[in-house]
C-alpha atoms as a PDB file:
ATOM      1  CA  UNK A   1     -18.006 -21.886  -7.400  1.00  0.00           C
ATOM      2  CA  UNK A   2     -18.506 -22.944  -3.831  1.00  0.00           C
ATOM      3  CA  UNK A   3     -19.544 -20.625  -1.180  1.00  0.00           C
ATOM      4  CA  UNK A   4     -16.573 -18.474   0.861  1.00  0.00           C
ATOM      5  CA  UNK A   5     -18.783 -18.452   4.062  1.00  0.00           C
ATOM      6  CA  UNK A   6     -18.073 -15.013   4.275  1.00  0.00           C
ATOM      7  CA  UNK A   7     -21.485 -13.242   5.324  1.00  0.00           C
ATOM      8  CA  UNK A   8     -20.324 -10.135   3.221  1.00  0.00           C
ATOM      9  CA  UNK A   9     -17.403 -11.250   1.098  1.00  0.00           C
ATOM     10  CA  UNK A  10     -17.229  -7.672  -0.494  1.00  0.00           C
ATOM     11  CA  UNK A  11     -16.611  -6.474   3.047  1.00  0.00           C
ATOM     12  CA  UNK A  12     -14.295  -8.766   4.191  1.00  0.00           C
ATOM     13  CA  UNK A  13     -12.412  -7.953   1.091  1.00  0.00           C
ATOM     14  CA  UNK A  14     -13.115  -4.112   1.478  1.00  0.00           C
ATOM     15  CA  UNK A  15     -11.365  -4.631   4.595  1.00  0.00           C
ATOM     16  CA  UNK A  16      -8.677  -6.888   3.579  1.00  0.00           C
ATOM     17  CA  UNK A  17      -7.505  -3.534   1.130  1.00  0.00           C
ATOM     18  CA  UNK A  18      -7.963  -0.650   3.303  1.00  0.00           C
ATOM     19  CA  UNK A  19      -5.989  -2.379   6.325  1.00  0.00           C
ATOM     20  CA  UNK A  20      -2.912  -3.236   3.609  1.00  0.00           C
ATOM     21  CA  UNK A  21      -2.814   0.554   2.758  1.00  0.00           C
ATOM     22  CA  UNK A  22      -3.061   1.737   6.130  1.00  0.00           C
ATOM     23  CA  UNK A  23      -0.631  -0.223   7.351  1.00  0.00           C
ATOM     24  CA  UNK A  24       1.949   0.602   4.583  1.00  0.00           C
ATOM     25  CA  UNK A  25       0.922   4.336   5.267  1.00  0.00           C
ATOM     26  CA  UNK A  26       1.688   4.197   8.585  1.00  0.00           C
ATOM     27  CA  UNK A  27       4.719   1.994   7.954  1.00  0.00           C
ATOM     28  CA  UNK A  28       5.842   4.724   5.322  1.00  0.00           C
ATOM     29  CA  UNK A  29       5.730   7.782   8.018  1.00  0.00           C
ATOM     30  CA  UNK A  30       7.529   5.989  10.728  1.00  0.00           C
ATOM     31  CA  UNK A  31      10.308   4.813   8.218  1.00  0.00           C
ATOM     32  CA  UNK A  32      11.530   8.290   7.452  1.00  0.00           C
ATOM     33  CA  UNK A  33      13.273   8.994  10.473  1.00  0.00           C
ATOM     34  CA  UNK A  34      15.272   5.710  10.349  1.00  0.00           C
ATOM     35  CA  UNK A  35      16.419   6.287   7.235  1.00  0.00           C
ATOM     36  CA  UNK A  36      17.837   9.912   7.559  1.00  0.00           C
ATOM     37  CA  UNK A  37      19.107   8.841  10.884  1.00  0.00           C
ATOM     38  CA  UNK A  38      20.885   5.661   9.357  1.00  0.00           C
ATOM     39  CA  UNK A  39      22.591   8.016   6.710  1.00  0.00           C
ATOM     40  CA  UNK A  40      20.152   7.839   4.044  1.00  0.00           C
ATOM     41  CA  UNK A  41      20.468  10.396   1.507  1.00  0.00           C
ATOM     42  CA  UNK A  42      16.611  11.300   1.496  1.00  0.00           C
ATOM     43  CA  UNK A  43      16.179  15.244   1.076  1.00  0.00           C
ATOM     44  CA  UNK A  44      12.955  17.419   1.352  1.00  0.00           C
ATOM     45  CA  UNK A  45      11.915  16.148  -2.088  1.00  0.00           C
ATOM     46  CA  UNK A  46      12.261  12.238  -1.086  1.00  0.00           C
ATOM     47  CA  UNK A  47      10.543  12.690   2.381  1.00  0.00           C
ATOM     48  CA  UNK A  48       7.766  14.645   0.813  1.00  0.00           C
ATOM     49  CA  UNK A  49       7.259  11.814  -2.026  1.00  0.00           C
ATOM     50  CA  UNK A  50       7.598   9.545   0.796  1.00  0.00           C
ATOM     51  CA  UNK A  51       4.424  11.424   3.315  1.00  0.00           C
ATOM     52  CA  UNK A  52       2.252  12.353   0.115  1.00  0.00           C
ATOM     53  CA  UNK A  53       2.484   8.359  -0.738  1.00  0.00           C
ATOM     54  CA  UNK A  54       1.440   7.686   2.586  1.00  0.00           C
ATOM     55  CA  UNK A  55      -1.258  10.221   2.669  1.00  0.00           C
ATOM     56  CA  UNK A  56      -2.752   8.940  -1.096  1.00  0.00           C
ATOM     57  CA  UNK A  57      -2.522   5.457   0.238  1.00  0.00           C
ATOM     58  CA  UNK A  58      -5.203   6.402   3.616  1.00  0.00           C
ATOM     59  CA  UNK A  59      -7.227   8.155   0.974  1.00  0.00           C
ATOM     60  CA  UNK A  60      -7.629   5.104  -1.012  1.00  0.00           C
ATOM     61  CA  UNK A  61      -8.203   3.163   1.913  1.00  0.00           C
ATOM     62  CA  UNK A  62     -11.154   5.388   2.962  1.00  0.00           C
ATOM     63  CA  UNK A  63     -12.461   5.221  -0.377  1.00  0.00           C
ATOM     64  CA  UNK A  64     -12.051   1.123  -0.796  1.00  0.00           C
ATOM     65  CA  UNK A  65     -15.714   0.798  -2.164  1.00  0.00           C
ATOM     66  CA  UNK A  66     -14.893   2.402  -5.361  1.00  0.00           C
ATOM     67  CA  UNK A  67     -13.786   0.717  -8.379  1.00  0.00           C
ATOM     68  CA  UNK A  68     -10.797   2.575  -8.840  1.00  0.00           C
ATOM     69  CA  UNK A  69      -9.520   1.778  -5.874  1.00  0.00           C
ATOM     70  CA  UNK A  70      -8.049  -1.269  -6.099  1.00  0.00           C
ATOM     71  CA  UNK A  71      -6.270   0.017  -9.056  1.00  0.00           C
ATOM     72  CA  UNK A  72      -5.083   3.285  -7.157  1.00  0.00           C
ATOM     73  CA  UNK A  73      -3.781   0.763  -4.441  1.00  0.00           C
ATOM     74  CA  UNK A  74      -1.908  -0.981  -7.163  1.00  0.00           C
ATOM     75  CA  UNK A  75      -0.516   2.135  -8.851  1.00  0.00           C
ATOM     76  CA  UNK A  76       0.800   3.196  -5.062  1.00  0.00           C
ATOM     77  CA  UNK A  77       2.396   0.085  -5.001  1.00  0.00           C
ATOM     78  CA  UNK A  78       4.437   1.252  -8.548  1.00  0.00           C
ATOM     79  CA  UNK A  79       5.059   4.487  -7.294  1.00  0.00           C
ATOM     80  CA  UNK A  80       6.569   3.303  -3.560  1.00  0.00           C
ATOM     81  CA  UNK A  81       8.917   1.044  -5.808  1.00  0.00           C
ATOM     82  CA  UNK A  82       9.608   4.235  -8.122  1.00  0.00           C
ATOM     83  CA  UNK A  83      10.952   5.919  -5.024  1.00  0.00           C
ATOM     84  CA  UNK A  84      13.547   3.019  -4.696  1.00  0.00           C
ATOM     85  CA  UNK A  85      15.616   5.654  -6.893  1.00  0.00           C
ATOM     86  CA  UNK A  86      15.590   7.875  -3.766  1.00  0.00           C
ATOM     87  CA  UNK A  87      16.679   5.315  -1.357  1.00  0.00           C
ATOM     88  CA  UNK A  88      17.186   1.630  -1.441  1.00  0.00           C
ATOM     89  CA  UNK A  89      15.506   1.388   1.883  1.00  0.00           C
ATOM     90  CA  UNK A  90      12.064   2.297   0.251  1.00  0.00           C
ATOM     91  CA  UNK A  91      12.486   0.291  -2.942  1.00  0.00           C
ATOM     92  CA  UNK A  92      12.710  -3.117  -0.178  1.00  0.00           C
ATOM     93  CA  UNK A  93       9.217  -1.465   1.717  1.00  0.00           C
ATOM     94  CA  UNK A  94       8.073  -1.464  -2.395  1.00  0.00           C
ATOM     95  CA  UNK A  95       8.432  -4.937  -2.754  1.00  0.00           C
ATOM     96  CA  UNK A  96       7.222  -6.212   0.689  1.00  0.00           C
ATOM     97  CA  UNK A  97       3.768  -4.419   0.474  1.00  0.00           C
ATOM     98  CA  UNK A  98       3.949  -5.003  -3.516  1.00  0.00           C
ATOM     99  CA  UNK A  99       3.953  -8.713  -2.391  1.00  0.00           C
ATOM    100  CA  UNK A 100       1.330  -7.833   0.351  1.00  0.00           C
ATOM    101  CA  UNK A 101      -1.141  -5.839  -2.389  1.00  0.00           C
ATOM    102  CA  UNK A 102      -0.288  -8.729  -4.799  1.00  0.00           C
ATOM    103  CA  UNK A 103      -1.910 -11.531  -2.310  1.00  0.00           C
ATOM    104  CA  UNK A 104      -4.676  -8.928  -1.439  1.00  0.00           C
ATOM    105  CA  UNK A 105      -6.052  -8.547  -5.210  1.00  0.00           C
ATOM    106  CA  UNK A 106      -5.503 -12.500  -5.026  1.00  0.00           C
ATOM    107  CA  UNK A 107      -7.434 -13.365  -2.296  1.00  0.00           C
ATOM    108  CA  UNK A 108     -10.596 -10.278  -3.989  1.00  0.00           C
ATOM    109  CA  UNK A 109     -10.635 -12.604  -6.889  1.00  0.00           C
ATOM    110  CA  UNK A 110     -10.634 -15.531  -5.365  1.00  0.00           C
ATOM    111  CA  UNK A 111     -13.575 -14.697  -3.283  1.00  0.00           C
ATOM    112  CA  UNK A 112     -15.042 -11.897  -5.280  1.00  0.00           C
ATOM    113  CA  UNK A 113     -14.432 -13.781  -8.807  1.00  0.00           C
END
């Protein structure tokens, strides 16, 4: 297998991860105003689903050197899709960073193996 050129290729992809989740957290708080405000339907129950999936996804990113993470970042990515039943609006953000975790875990095995 030839050589990334990566100094620390478990860094790189370390970082890769936790900058996907943090931007989809941060993407996930600053979407709930546009959707209430552009007559979305979301009540308490949908905007809390939508801050504690934004919260759980800056944990994960914190915690990027564990195992489990990558499959916690893949089960938020389920879950964000899930709550396309509360809004349309979040099932799209569920496929975008879907795609986006998708081409992270692609690039960790392509580097990692």
């Amino acid at each position: 297998m030839p050589r990334s050129g990566l100094r620390n290729p478990a860094g790189a992809v370390r970082g890769l991860g936790a900058g996907t989740l943090v931007l989809e957290a941060v993407v996930l708080l600053l979407a709930i105003q546009p959707i209430r405000i552009l007559g979305g339907d979301l009540s308490g129950w949908g905007i809390g689903a939508v801050v504690g999936l934004a919260v759980l996804a800056a944990v994960v990113s914190g915690s990027m050197r564990r195992r489990w993470a990558w499959h916690a970042g893949t089960g938020i990515q389920v879950l964000l899709l899930a709550c396309g039943f509360l809004h349309w609006s979040l099932a799209a953000l569920g496929l975008i960073f879907g795609a986006a975790w998708a081409y992270a875990t692609y690039v960790r095995r392509t580097i990692l193996g």
